[in-house]
PDB file of N, CA and C in Angstrom:
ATOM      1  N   UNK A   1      -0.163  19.861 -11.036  1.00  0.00           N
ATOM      2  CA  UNK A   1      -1.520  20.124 -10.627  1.00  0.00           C
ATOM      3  C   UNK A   1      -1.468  20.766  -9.244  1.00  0.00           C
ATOM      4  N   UNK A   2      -1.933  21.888  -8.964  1.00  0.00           N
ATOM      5  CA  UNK A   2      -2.083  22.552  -7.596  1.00  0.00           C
ATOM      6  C   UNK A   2      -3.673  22.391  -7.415  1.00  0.00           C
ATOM      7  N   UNK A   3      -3.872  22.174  -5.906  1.00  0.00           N
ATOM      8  CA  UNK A   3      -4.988  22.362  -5.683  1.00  0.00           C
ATOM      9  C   UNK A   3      -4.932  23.039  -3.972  1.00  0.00           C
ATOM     10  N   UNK A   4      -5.704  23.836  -3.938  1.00  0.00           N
ATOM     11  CA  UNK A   4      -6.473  24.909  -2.554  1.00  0.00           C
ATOM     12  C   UNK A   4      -6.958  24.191  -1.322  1.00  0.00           C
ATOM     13  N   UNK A   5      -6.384  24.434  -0.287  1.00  0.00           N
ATOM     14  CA  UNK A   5      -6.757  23.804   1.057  1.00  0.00           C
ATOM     15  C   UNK A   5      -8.037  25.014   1.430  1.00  0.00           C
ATOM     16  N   UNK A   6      -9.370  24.175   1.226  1.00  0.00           N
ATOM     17  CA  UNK A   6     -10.495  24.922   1.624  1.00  0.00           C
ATOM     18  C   UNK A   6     -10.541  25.393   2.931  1.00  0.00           C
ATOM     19  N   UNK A   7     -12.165  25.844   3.367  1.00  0.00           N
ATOM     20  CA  UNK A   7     -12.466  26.045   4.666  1.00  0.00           C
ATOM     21  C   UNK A   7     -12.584  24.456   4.832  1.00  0.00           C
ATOM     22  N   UNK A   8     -12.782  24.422   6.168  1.00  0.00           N
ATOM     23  CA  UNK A   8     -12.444  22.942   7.261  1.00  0.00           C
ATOM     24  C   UNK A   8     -11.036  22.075   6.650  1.00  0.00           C
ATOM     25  N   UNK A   9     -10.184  22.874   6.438  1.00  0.00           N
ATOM     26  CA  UNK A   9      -8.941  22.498   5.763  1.00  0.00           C
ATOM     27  C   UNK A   9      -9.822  20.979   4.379  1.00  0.00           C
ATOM     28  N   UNK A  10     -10.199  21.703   3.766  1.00  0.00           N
ATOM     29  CA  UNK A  10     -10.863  20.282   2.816  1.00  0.00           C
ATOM     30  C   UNK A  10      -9.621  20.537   1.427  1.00  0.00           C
ATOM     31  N   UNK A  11     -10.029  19.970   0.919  1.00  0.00           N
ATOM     32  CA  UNK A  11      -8.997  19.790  -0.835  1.00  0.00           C
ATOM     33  C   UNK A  11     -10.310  18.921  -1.748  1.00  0.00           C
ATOM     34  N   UNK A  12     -10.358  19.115  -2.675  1.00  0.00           N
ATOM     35  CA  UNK A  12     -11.383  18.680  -3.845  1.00  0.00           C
ATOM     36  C   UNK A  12     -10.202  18.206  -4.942  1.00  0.00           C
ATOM     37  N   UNK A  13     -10.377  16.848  -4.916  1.00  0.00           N
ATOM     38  CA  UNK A  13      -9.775  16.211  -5.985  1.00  0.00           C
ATOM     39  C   UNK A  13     -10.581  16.337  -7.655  1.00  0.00           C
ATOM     40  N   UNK A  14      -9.642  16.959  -8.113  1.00  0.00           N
ATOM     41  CA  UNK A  14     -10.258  16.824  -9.895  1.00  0.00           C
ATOM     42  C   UNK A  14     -10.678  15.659 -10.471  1.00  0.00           C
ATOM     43  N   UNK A  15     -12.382  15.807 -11.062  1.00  0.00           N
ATOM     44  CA  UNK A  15     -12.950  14.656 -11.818  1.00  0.00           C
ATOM     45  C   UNK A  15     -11.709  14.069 -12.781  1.00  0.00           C
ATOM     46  N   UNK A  16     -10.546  14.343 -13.184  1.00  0.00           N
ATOM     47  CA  UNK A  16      -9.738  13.454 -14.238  1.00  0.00           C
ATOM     48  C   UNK A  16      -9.250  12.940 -12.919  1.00  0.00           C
ATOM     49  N   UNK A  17      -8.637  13.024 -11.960  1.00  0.00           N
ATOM     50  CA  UNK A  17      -7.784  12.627 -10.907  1.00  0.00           C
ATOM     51  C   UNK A  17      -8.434  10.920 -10.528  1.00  0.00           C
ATOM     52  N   UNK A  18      -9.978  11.512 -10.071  1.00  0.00           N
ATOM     53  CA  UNK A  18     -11.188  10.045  -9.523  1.00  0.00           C
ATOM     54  C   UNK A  18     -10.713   9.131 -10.848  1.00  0.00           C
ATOM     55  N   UNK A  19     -11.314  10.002 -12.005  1.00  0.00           N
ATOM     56  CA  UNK A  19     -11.302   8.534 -13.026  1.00  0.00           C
ATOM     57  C   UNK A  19      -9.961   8.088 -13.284  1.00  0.00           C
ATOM     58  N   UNK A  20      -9.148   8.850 -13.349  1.00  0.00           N
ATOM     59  CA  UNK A  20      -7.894   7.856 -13.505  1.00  0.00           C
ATOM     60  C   UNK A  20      -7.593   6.842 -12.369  1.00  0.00           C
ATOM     61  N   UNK A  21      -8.105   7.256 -11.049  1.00  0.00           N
ATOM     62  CA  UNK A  21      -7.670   6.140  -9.964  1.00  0.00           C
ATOM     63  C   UNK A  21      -8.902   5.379  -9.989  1.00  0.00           C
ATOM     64  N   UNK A  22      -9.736   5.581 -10.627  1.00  0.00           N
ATOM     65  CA  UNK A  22     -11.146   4.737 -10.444  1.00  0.00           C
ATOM     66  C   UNK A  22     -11.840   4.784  -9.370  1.00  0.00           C
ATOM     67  N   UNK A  23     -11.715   6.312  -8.753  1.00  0.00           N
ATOM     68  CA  UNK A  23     -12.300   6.491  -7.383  1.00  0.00           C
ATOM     69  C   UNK A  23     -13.869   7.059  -7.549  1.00  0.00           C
ATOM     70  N   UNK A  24     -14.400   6.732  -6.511  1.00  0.00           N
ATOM     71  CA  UNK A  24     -15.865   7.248  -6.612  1.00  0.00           C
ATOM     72  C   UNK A  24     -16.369   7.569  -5.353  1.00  0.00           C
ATOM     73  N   UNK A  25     -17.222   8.867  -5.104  1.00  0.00           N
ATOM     74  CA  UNK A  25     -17.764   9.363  -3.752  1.00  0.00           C
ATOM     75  C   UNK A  25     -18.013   8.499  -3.291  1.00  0.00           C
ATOM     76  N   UNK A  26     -17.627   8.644  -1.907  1.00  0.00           N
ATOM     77  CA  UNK A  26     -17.964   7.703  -0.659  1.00  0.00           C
ATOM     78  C   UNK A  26     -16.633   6.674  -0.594  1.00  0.00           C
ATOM     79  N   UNK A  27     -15.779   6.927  -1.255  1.00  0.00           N
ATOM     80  CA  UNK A  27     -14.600   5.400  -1.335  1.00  0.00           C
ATOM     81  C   UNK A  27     -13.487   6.037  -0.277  1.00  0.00           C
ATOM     82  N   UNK A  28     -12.954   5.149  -0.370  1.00  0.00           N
ATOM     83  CA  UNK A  28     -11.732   5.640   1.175  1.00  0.00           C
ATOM     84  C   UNK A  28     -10.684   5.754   0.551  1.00  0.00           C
ATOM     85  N   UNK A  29     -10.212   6.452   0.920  1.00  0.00           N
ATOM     86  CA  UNK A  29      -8.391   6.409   0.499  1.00  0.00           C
ATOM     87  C   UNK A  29      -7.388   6.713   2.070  1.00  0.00           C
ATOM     88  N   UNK A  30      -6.419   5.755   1.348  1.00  0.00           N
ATOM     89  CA  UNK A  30      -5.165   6.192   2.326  1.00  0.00           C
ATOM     90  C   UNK A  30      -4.234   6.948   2.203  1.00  0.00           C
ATOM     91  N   UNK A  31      -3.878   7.567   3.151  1.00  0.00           N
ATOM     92  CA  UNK A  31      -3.142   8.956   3.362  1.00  0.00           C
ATOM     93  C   UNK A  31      -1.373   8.635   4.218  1.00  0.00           C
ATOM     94  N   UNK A  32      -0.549   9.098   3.280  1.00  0.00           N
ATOM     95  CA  UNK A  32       0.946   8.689   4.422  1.00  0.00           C
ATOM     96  C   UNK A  32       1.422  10.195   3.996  1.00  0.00           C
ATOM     97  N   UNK A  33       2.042  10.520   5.136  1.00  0.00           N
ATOM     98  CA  UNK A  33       3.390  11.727   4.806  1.00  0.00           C
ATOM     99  C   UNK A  33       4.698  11.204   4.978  1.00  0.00           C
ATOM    100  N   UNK A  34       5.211  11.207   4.351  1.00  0.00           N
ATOM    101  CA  UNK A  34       6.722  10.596   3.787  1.00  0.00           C
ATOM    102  C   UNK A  34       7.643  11.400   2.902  1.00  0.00           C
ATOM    103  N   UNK A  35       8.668  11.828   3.832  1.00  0.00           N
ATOM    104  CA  UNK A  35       9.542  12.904   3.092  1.00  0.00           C
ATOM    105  C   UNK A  35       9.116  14.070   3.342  1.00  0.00           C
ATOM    106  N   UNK A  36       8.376  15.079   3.711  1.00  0.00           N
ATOM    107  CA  UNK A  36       7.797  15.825   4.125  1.00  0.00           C
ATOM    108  C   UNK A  36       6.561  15.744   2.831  1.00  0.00           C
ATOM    109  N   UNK A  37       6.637  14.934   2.042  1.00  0.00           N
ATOM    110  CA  UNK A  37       5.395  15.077   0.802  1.00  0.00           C
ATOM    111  C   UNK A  37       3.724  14.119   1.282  1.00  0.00           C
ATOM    112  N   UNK A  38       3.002  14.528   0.875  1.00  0.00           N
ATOM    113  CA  UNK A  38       1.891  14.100   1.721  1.00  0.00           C
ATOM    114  C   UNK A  38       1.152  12.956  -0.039  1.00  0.00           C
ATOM    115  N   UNK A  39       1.086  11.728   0.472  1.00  0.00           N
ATOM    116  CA  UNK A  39       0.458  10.909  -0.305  1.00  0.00           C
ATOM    117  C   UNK A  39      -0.756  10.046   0.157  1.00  0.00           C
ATOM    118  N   UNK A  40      -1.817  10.017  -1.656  1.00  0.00           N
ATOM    119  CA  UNK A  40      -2.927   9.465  -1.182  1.00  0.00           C
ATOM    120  C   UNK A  40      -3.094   8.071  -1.753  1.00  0.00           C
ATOM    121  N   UNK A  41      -3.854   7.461  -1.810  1.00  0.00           N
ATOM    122  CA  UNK A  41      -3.852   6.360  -2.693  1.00  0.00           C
ATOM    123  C   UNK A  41      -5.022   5.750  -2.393  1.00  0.00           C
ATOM    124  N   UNK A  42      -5.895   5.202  -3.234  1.00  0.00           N
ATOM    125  CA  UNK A  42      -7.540   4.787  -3.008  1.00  0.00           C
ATOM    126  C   UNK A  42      -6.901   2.969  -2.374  1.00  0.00           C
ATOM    127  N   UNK A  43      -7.518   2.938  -0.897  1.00  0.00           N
ATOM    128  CA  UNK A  43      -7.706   1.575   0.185  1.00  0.00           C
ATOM    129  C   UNK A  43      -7.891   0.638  -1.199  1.00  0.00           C
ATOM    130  N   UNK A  44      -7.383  -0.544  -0.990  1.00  0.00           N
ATOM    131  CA  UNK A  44      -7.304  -2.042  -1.674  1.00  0.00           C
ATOM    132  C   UNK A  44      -9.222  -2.059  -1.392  1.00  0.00           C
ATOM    133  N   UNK A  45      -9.687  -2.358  -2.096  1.00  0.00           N
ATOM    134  CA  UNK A  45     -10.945  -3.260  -2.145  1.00  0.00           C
ATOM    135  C   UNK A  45     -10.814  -4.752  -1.692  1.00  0.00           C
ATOM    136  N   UNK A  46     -10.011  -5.170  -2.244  1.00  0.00           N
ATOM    137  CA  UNK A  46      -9.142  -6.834  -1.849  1.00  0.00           C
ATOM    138  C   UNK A  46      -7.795  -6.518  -1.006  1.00  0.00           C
ATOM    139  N   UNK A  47      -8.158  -6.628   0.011  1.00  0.00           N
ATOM    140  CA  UNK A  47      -6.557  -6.734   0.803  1.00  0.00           C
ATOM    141  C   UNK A  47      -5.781  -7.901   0.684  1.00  0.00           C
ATOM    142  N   UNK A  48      -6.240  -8.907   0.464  1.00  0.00           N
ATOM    143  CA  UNK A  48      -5.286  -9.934   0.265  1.00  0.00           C
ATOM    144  C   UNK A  48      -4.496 -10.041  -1.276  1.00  0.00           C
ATOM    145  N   UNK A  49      -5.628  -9.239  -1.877  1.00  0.00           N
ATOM    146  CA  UNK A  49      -5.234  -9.430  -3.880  1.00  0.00           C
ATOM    147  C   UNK A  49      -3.924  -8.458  -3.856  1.00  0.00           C
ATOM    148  N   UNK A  50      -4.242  -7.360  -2.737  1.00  0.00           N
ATOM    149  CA  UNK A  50      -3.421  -6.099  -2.579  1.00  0.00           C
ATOM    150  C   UNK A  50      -2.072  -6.457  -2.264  1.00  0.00           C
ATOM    151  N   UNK A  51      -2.145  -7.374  -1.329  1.00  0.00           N
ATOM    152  CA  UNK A  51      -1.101  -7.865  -0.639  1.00  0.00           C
ATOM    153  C   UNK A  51      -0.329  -9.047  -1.152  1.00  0.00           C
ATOM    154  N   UNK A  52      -0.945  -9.674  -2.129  1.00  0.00           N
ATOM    155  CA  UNK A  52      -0.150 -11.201  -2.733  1.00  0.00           C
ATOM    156  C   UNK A  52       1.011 -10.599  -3.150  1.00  0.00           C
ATOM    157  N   UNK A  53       1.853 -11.591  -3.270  1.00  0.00           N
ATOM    158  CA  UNK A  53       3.405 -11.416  -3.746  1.00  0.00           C
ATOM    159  C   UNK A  53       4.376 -10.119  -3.115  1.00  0.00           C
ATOM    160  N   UNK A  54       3.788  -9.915  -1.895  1.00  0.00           N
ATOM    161  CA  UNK A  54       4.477  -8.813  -1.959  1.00  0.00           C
ATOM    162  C   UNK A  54       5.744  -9.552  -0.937  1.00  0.00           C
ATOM    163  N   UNK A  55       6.709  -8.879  -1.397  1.00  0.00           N
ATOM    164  CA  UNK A  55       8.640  -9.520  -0.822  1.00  0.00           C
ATOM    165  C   UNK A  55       8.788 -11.113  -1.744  1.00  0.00           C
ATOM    166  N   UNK A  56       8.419 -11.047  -1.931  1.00  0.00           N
ATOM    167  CA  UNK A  56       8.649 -12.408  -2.728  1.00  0.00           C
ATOM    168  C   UNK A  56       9.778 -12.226  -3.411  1.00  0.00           C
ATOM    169  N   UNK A  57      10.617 -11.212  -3.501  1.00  0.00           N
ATOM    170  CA  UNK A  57      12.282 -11.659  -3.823  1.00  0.00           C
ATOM    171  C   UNK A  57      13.143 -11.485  -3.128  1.00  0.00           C
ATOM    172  N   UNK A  58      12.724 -11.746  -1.742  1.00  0.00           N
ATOM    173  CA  UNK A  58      13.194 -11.935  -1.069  1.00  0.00           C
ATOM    174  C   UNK A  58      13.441 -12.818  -1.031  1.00  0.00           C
ATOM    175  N   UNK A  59      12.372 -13.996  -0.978  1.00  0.00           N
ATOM    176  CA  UNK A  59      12.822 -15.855  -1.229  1.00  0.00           C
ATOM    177  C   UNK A  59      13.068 -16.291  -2.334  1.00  0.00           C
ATOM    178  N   UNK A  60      13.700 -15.514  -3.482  1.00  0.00           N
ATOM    179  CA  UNK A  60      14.091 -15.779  -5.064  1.00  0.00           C
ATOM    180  C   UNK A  60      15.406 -16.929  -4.132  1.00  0.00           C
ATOM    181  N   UNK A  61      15.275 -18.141  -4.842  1.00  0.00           N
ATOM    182  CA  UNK A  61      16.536 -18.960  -4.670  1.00  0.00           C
ATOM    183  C   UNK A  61      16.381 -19.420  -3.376  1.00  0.00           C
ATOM    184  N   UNK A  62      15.614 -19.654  -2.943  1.00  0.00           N
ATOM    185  CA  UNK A  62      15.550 -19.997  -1.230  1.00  0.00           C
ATOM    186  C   UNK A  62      14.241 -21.618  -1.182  1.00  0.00           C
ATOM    187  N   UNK A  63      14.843 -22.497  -0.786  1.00  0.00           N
ATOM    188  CA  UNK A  63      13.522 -23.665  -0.751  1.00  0.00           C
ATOM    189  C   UNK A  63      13.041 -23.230   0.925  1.00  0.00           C
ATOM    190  N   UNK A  64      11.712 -23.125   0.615  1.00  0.00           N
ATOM    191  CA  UNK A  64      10.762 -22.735   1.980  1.00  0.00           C
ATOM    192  C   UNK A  64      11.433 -23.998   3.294  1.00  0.00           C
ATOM    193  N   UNK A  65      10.993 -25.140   2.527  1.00  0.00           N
ATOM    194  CA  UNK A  65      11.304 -26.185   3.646  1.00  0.00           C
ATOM    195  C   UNK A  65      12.892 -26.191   4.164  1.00  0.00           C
ATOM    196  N   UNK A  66      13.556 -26.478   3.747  1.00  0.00           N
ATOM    197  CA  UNK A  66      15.049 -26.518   3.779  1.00  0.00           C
ATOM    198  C   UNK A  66      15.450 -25.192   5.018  1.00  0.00           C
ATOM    199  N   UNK A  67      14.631 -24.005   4.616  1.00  0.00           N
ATOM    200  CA  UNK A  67      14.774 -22.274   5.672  1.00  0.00           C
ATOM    201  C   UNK A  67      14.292 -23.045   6.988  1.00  0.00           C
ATOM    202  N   UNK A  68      13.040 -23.627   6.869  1.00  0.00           N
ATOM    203  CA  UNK A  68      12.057 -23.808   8.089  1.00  0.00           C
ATOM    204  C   UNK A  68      13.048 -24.842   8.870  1.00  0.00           C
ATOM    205  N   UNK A  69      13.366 -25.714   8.445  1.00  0.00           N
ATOM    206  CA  UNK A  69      14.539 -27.118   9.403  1.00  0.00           C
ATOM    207  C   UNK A  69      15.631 -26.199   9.603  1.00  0.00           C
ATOM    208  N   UNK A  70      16.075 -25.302   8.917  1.00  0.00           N
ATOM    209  CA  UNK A  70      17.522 -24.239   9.532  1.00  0.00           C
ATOM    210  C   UNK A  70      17.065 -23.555  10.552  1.00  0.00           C
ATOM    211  N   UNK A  71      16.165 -23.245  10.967  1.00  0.00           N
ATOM    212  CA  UNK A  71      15.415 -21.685  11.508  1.00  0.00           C
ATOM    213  C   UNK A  71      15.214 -22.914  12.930  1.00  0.00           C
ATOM    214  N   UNK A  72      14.466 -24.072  12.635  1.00  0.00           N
ATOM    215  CA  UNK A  72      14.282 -24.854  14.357  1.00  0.00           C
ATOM    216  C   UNK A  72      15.146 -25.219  14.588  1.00  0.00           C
ATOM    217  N   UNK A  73      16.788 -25.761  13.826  1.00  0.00           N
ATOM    218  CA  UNK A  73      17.490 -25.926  14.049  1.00  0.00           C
ATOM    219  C   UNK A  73      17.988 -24.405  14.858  1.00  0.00           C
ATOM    220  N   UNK A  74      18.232 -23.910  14.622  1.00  0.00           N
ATOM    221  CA  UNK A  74      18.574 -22.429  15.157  1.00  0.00           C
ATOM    222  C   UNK A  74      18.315 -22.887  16.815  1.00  0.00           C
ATOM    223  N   UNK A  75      16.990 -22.715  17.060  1.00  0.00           N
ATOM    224  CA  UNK A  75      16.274 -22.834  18.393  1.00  0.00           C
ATOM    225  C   UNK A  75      16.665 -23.770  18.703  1.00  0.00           C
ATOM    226  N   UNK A  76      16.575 -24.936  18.541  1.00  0.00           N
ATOM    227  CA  UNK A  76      16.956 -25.880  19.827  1.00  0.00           C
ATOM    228  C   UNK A  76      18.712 -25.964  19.842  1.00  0.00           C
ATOM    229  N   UNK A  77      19.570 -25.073  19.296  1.00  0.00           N
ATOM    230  CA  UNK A  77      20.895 -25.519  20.015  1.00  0.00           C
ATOM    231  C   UNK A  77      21.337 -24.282  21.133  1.00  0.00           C
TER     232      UNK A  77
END
């Protein structure tokens, strides 16, 4: 899909583009450039729903409590 950098540098996203992301005028999206490629992605409505589980295998095999008594142990020697 190509699309045209207007006047006021604008871009018009294609009506299949909105409905597949479920976007609708007036909604926000976020913008990163990464790699020299420029990405959008429609803002979490729920930031926390957005955000659950995220690294969580990181602690695959790890008991929370058991980390936390290693970690103050750490500090006080």
């Amino acid at each position: 899909m190509r699309l045209k950098i207007g006047k006021r540098n604008r871009i018009t996203l294609p009506s299949e583009v909105l409905e597949q992301l479920h976007i609708a005028p007036g909604e926000t999206l976020l913008m990163g450039v990464y790699d020299g490629a420029i990405y959008l992605r429609p803002e979490p409505k729920d930031w926390e729903k957005a955000l659950r589980g995220l690294g969580k295998e990181i602690w695959e095999g790890i008991d929370p409590v058991e980390y936390v008594r290693r970690e103050r142990g750490v500090c006080h020697d």
